[in-house]
Protein backbone atom coordinates (compact mmCIF):
# COMPACT_ATOMS: atom_id res chain seq x y z
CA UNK A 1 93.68 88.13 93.68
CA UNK A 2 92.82 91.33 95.49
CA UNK A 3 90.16 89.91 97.27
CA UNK A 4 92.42 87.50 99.00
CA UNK A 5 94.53 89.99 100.22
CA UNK A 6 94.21 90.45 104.17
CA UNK A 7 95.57 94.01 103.88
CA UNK A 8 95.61 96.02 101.00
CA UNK A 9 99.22 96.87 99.31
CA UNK A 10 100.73 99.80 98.37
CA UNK A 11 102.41 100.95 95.01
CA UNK A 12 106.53 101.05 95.59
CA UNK A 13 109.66 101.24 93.51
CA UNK A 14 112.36 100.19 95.75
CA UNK A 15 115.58 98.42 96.04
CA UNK A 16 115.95 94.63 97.74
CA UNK A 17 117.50 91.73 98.03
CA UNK A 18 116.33 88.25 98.21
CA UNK A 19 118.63 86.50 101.15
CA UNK A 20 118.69 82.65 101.67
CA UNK A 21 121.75 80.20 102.57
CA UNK A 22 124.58 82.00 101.30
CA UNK A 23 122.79 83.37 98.34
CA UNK A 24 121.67 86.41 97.49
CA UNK A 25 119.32 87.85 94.14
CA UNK A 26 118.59 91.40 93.77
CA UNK A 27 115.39 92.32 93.38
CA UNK A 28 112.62 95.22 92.93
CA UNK A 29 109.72 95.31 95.55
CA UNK A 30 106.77 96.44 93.18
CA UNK A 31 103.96 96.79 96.06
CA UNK A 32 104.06 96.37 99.86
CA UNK A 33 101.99 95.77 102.56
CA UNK A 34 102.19 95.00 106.54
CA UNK A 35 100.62 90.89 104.88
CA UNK A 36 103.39 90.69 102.01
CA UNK A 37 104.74 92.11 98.87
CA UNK A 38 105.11 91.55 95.15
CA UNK A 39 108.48 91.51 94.05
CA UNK A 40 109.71 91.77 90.36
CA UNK A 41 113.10 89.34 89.68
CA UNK A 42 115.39 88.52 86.93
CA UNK A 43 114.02 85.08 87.25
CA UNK A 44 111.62 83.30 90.07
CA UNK A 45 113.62 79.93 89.18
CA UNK A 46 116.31 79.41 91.72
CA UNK A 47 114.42 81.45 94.25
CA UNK A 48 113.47 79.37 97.60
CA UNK A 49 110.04 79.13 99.08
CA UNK A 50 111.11 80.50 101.97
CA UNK A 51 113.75 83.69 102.06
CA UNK A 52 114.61 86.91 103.88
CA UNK A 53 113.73 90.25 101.76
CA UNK A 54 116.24 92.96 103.00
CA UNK A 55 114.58 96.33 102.17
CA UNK A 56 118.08 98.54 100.88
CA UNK A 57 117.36 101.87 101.48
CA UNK A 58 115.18 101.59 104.88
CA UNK A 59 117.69 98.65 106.44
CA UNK A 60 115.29 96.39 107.58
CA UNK A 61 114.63 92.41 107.10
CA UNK A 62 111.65 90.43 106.49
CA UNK A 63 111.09 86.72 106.81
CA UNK A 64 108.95 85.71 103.30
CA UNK A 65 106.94 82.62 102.12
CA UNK A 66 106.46 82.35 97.86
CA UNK A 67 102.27 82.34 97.45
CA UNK A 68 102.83 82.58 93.80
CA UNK A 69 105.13 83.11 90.67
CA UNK A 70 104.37 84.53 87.43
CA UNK A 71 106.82 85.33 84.58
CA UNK A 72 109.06 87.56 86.23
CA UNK A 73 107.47 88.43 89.43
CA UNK A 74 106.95 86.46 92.42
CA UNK A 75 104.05 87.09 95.62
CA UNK A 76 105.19 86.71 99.04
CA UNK A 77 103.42 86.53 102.45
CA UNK A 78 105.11 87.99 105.74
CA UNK A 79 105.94 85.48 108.17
């Protein structure tokens, strides 16, 4: 998988929240880049293909597209 990646990712532990029409799932952005993120969940059912990912602590909002979900974790591309 790493050698798809178009930049490399680094290792976080923060807050976020998955946003999409009126619903909301919290969530915990395991490793980040400028391309996309992976993001640990409660479950990846339920979760849209499309979303915003509201980073808590630094306030800011990213539009996401799901590339792939796994167990509990799910692989999302910037838009």
């Amino acid at each position: 998988m790493d050698g798809q990646r178009i930049a490399s990712r680094r290792r976080v532990l923060k807050a976020g929240s998955i946003k999409f029409g009126g619903g909301a799932f919290e969530c915990t952005i395991r490793n980040i880049s400028d391309a996309g993120a992976a993001l640990q969940v409660t479950t990846p059912l339920y979760i849209p293909d499309r979303f915003t990912l509201v980073l808590e602590n630094e306030q800011q909002k990213r539009a996401c597209r799901v590339i792939w979900r796994r167990q509990k974790r799910i692989g999302v591309t910037f838009d």
